[in-house]
C-alpha atoms as a PDB file:
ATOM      1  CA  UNK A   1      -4.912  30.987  17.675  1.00  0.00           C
ATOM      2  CA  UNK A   2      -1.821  28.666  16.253  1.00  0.00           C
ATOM      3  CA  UNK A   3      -3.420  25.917  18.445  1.00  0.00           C
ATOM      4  CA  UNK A   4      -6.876  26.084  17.033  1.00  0.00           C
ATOM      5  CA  UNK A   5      -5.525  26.094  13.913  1.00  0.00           C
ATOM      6  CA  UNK A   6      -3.295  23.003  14.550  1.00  0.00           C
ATOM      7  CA  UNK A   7      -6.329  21.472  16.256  1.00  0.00           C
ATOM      8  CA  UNK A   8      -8.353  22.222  13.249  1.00  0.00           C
ATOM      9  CA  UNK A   9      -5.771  20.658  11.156  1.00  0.00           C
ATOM     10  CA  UNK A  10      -5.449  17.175  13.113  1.00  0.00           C
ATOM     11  CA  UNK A  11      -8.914  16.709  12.960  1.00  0.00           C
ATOM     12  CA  UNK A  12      -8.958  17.014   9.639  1.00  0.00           C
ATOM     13  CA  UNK A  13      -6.378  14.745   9.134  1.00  0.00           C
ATOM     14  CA  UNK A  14      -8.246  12.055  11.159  1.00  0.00           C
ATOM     15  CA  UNK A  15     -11.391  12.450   9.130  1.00  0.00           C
ATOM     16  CA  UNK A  16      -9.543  12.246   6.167  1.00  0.00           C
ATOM     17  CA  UNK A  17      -7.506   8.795   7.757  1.00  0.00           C
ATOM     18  CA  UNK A  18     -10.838   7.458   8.558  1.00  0.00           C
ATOM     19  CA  UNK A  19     -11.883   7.922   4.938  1.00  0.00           C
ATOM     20  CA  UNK A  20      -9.003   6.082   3.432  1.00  0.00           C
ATOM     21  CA  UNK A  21      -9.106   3.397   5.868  1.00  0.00           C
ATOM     22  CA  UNK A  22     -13.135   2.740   4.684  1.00  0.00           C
ATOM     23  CA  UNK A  23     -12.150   3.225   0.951  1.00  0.00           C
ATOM     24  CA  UNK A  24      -9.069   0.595   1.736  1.00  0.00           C
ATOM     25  CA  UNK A  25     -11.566  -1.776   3.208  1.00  0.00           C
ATOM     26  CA  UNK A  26     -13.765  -1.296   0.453  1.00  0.00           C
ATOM     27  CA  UNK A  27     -11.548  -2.372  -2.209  1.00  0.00           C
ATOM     28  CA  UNK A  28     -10.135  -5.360  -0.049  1.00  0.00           C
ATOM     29  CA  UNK A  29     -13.951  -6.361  -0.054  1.00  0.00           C
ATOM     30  CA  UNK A  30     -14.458  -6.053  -3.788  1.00  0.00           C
ATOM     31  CA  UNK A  31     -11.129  -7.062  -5.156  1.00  0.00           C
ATOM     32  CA  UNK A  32      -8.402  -9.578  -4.297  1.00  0.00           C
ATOM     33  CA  UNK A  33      -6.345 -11.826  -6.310  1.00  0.00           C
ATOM     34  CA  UNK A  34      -5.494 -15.303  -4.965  1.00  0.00           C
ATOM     35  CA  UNK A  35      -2.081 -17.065  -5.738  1.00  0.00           C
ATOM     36  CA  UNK A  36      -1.021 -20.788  -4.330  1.00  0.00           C
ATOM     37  CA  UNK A  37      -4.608 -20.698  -2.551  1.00  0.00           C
ATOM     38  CA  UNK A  38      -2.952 -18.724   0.745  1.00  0.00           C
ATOM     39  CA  UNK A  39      -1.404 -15.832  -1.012  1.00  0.00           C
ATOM     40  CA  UNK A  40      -3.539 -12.568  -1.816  1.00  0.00           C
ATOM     41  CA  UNK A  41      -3.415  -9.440  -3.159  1.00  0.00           C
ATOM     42  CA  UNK A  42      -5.263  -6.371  -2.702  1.00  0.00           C
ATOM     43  CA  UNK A  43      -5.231  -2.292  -3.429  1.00  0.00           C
ATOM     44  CA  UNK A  44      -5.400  -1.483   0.450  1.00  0.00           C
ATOM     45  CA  UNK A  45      -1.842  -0.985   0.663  1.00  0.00           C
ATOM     46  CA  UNK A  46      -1.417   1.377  -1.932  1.00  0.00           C
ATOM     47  CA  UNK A  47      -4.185   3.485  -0.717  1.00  0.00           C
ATOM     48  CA  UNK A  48      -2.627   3.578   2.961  1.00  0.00           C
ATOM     49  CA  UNK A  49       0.780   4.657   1.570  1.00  0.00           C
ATOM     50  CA  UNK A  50      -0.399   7.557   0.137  1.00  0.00           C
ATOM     51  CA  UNK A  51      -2.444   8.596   3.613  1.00  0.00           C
ATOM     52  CA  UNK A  52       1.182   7.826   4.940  1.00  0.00           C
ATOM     53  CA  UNK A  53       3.140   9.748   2.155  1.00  0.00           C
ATOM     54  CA  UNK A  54       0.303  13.061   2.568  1.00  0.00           C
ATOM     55  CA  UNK A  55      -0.547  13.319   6.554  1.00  0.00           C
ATOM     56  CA  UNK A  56       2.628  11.336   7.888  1.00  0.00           C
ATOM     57  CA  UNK A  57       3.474   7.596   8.882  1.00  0.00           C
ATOM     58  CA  UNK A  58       1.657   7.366  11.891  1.00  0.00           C
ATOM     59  CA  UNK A  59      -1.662   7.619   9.975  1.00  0.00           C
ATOM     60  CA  UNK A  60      -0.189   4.775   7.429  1.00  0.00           C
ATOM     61  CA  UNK A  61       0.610   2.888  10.921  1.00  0.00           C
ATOM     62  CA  UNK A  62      -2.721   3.138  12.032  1.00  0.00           C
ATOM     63  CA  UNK A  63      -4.548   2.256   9.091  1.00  0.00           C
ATOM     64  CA  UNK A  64      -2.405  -0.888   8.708  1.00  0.00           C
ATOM     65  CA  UNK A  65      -3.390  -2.189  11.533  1.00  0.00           C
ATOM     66  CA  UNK A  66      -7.360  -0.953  11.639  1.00  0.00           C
ATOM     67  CA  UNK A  67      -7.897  -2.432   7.456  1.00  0.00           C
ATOM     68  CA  UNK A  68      -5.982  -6.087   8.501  1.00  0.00           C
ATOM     69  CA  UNK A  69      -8.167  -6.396  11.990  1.00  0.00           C
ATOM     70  CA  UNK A  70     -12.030  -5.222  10.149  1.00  0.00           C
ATOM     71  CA  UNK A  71     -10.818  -7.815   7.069  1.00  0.00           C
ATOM     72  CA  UNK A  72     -10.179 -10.206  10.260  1.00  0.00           C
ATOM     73  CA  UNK A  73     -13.726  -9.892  11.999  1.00  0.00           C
ATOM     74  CA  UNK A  74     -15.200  -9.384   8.287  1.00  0.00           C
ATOM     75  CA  UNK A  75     -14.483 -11.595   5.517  1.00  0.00           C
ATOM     76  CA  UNK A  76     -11.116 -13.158   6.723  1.00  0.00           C
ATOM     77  CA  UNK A  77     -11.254 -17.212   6.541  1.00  0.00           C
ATOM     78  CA  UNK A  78      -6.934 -17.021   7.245  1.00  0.00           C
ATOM     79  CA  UNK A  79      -7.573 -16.664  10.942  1.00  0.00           C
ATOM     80  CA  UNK A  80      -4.781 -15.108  13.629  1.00  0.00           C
ATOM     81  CA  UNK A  81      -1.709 -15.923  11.237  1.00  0.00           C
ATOM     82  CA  UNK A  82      -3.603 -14.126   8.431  1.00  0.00           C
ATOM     83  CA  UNK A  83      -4.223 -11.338  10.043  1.00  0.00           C
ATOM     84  CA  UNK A  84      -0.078 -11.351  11.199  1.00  0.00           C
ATOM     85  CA  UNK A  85       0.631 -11.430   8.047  1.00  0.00           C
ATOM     86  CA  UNK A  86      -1.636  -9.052   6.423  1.00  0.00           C
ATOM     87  CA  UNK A  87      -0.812  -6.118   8.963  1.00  0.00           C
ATOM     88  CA  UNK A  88       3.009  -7.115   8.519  1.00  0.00           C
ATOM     89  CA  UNK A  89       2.839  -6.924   4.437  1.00  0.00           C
ATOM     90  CA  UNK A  90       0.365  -3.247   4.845  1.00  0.00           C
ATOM     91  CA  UNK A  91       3.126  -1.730   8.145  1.00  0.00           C
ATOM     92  CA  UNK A  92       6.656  -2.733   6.160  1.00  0.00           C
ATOM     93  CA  UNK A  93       5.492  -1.138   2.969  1.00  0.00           C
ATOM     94  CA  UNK A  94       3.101   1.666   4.152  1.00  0.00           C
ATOM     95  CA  UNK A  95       5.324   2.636   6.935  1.00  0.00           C
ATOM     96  CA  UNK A  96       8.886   2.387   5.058  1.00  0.00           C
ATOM     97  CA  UNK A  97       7.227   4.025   1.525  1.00  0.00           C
ATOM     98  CA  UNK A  98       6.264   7.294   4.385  1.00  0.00           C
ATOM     99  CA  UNK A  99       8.810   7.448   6.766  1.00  0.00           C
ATOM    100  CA  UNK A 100      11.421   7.878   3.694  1.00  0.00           C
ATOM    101  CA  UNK A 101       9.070  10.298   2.292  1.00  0.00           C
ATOM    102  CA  UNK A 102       9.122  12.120   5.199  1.00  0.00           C
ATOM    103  CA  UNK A 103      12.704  13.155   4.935  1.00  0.00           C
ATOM    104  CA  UNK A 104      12.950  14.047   0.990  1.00  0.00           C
ATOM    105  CA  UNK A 105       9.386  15.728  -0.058  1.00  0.00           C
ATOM    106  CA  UNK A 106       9.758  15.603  -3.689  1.00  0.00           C
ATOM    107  CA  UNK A 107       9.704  13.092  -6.569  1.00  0.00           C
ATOM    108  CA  UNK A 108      12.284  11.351  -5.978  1.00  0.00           C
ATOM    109  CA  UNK A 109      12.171  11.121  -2.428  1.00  0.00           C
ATOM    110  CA  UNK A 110       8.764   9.712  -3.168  1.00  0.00           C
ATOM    111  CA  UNK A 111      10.410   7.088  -5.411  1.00  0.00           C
ATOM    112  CA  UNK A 112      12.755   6.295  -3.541  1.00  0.00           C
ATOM    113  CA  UNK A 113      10.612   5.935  -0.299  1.00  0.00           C
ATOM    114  CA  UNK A 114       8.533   3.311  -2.592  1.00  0.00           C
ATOM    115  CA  UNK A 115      11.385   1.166  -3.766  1.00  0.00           C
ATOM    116  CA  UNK A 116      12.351   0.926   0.210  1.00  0.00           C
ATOM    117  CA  UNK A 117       8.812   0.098   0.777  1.00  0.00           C
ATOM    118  CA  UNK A 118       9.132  -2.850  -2.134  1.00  0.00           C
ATOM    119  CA  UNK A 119      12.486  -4.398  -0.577  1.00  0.00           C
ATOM    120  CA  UNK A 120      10.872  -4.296   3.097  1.00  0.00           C
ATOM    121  CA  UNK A 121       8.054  -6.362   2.119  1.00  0.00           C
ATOM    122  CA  UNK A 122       9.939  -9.018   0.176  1.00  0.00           C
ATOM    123  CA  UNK A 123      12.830  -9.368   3.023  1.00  0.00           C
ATOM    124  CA  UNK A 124       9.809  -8.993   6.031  1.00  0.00           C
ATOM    125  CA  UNK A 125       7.798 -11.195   4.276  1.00  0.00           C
ATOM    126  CA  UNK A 126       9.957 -13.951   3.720  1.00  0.00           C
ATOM    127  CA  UNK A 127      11.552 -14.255   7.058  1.00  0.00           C
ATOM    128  CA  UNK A 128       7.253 -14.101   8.257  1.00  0.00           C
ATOM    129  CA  UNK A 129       6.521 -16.964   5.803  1.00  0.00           C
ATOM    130  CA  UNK A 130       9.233 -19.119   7.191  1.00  0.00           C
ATOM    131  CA  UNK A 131       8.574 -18.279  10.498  1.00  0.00           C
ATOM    132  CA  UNK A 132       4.268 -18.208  10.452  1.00  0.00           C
ATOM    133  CA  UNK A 133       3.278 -20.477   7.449  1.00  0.00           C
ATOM    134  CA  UNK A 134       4.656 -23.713   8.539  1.00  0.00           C
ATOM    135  CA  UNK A 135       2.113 -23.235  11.144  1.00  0.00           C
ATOM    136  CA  UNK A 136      -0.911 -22.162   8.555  1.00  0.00           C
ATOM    137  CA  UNK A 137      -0.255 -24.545   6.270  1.00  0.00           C
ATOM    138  CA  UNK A 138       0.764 -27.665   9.014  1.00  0.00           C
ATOM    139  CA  UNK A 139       3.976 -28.080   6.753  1.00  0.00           C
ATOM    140  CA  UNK A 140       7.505 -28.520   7.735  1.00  0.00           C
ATOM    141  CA  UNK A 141      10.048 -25.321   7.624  1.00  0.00           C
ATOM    142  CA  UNK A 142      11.916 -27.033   4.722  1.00  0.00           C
ATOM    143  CA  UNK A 143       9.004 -27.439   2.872  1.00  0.00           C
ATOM    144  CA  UNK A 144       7.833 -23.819   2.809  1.00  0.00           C
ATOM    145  CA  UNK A 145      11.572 -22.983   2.243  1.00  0.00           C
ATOM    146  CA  UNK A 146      11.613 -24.686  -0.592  1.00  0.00           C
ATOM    147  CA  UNK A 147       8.337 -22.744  -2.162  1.00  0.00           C
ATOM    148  CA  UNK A 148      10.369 -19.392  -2.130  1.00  0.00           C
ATOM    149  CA  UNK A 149      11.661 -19.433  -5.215  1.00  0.00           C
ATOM    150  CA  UNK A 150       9.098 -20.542  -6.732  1.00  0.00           C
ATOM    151  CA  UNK A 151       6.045 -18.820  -5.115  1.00  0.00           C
ATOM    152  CA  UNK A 152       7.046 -16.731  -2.048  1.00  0.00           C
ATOM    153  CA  UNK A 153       9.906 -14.607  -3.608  1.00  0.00           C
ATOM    154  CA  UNK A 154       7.970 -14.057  -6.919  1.00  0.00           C
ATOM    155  CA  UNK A 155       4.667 -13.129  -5.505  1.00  0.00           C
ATOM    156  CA  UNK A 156       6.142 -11.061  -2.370  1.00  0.00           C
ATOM    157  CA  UNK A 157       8.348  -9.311  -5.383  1.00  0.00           C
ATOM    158  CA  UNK A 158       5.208  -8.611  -7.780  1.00  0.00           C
ATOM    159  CA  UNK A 159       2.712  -7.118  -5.098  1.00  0.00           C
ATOM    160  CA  UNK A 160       5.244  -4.794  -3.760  1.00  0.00           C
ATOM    161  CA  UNK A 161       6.118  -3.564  -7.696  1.00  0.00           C
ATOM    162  CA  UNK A 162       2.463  -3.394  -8.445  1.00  0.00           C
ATOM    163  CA  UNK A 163       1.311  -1.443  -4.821  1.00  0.00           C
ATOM    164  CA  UNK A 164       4.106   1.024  -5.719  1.00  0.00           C
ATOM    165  CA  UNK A 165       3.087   1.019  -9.486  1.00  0.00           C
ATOM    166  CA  UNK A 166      -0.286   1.879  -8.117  1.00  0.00           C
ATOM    167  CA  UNK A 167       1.147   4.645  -5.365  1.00  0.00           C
ATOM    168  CA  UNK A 168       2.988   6.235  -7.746  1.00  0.00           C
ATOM    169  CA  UNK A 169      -0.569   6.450 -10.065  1.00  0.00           C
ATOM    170  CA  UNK A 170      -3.023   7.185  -7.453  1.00  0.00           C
ATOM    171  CA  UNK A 171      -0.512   9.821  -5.337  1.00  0.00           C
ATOM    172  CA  UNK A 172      -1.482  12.650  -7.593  1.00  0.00           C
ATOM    173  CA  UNK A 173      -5.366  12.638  -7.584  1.00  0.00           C
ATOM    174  CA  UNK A 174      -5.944  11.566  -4.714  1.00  0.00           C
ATOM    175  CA  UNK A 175      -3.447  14.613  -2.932  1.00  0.00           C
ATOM    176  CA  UNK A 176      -4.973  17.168  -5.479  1.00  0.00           C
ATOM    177  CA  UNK A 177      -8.611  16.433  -4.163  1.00  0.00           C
ATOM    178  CA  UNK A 178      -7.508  16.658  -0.790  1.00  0.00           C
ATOM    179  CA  UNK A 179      -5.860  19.947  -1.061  1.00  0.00           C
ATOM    180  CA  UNK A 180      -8.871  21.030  -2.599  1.00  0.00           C
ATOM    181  CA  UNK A 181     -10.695  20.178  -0.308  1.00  0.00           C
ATOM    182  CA  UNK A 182      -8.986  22.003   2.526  1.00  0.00           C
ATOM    183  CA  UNK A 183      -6.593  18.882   3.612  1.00  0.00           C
ATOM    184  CA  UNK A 184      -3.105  20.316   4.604  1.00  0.00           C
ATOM    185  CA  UNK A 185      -0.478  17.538   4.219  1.00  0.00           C
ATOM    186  CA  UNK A 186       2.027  17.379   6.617  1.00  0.00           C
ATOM    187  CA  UNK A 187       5.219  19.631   6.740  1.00  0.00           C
ATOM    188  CA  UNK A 188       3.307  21.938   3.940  1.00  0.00           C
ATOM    189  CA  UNK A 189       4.757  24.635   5.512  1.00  0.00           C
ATOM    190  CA  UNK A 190       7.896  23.736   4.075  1.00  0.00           C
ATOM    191  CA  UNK A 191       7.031  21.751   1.181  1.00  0.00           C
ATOM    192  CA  UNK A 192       4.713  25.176  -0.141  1.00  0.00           C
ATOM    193  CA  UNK A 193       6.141  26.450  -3.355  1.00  0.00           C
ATOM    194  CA  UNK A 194       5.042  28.462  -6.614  1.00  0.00           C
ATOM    195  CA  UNK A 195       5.772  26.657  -8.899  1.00  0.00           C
ATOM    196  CA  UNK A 196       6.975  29.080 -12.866  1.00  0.00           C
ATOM    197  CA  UNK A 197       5.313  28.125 -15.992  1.00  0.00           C
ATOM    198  CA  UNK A 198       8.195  26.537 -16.975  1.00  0.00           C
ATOM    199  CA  UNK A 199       8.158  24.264 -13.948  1.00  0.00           C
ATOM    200  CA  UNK A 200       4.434  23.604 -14.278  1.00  0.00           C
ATOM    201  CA  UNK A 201       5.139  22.562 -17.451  1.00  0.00           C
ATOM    202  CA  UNK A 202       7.866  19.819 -16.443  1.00  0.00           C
ATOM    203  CA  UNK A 203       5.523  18.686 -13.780  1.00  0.00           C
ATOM    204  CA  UNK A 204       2.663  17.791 -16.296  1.00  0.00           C
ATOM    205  CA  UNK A 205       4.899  15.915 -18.782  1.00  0.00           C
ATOM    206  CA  UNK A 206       6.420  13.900 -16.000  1.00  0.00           C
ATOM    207  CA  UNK A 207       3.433  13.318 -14.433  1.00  0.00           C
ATOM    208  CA  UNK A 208       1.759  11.518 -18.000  1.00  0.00           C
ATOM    209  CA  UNK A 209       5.224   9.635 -17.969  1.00  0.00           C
ATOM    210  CA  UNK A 210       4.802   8.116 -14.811  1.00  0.00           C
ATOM    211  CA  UNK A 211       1.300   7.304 -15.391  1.00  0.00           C
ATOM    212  CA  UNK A 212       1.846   5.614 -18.530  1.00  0.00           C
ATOM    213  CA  UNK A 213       5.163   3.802 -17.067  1.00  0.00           C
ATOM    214  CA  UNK A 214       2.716   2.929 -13.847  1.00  0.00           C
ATOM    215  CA  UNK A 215       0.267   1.430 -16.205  1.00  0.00           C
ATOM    216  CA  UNK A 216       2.776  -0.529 -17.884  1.00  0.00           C
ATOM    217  CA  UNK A 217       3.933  -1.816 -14.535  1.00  0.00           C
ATOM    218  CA  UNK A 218       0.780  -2.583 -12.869  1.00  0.00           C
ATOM    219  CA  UNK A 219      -0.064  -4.855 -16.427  1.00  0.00           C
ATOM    220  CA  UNK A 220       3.108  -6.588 -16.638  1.00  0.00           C
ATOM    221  CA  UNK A 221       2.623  -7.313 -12.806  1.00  0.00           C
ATOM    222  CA  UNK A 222      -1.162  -8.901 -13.096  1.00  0.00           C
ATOM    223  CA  UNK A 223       0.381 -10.606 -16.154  1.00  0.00           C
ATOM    224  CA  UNK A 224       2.787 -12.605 -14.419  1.00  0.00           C
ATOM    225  CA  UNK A 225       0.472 -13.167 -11.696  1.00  0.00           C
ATOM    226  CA  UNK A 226      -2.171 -14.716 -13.759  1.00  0.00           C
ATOM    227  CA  UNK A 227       0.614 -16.618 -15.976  1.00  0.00           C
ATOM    228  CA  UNK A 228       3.335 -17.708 -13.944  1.00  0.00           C
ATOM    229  CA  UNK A 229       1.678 -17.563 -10.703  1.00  0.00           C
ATOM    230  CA  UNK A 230      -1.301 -19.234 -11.235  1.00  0.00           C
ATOM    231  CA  UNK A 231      -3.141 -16.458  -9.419  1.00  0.00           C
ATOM    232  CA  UNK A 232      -7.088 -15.802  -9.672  1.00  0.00           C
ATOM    233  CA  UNK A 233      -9.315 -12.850  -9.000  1.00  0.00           C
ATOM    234  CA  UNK A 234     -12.209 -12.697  -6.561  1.00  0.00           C
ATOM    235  CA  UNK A 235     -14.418 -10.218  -6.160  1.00  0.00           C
ATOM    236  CA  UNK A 236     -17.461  -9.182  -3.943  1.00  0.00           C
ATOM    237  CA  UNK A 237     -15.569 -11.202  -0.588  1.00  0.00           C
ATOM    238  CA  UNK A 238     -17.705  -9.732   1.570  1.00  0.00           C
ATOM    239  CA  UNK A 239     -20.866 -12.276  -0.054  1.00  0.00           C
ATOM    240  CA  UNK A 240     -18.473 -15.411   0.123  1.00  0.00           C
ATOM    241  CA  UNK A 241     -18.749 -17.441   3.542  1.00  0.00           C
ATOM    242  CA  UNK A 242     -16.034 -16.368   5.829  1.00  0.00           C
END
């Protein structure tokens, strides 16, 4: 009986991967911004760390990888080191942001498991860019060195901020309308508590305070994309020639 219900509850899980993985691809196909003319940014990332942070960081794993490769044989026009880079950027934060989660279920465990998803990205993707741009871009190692402070660093630094910004806001809906809808996260056997009125009442307040603080992030971020970065939105990249 334990197994069917077990069964029951990993296919569940995979319908409900599969579903984030087509909304991820769906707002990679209507929304990116574009910084330096190689760098982009899009909300897949954020969407896969909170599959990772609900059912577990294998699911975040394999959505990493699945998003990255359709985006590849879709709409892509950054070829092989692209795609390298894309599934590197989606695996450190996805993965770090849920295997930290993992092992300290509450609030702060979650922010804590985002910040370690922020520093993976900027110290993965730097090392990546020196190693895997030269060869995108035909330029010499020093030259792409010497766009990290200036480029690499600050936009590496910003899209991590803003995919945790945008964890941290989406986390809540998203988890409430699958446990509606009959989608057991993982480890809920331990993680199940009532919750007093007094307790409730915590939750909601912080809850508005890290939507609003969130918010604040997430506009800051675009800000000083759009300012400092010399970054531009696209939308509809599905319609554009790959």
């Amino acid at each position: 009986m334990q197994t069917n219900i077990n069964n029951k509850d990993k296919i569940k899980r995979i319908t409900a991967t599969a579903m984030f993985a087509a909304i991820a691809y769906a707002g990679v196909v209507l929304l990116k911004f574009q910084v330096g003319g190689f760098l982009t940014f899009d909300l897949k990332d954020a969407l896969i760390a909170v599959c990772g942070m609900y059912f577990g960081p294998l699911y975040a794993l394999s959505i990493a990888i699945i998003v990255p490769f359709l985006e590849f044989i879709t709409i892509s026009g950054t070829g092989v080191y692209g795609l390298i880079m894309n599934i590197l950027a989606s695996v450190a934060f996805s993965l770090t942001a849920s295997l930290l989660y993992k092992y300290k279920r509450t609030f702060w465990g979650a922010v804590i498991g985002l910040l370690g998803g922020v520093f993976a990205v900027v110290g993965i993707m730097l090392v990546a860019n020196l190693l895997i741009t030269p060869y995108y871009l035909h330029m010499p190692t020093e030259t792409v060195a010497g766009m990290i402070p200036t480029l690499l660093l600050p936009f590496n630094a910003v899209k991590a901020v803003i995919n945790a910004a945008l964890t941290l806001l989406l986390y809540k809906p998203l988890t409430t309308a699958l446990k509606r809808a009959g989608f057991r996260k993982a480890g809920w056997e331990q993680a199940k508590v009532e919750l007093d009125e007094e307790e409730k009442r915590k939750s909601k307040i912080r809850t508005i305070i890290v939507t609003v603080v969130a918010l604040i992030i997430v506009a800051v971020s675009i800000f000083v994309i759009y300012k400092f970065l010399g970054g531009k939105v696209s939308f509809l990249n599905a319609f554009k020639a790959k």
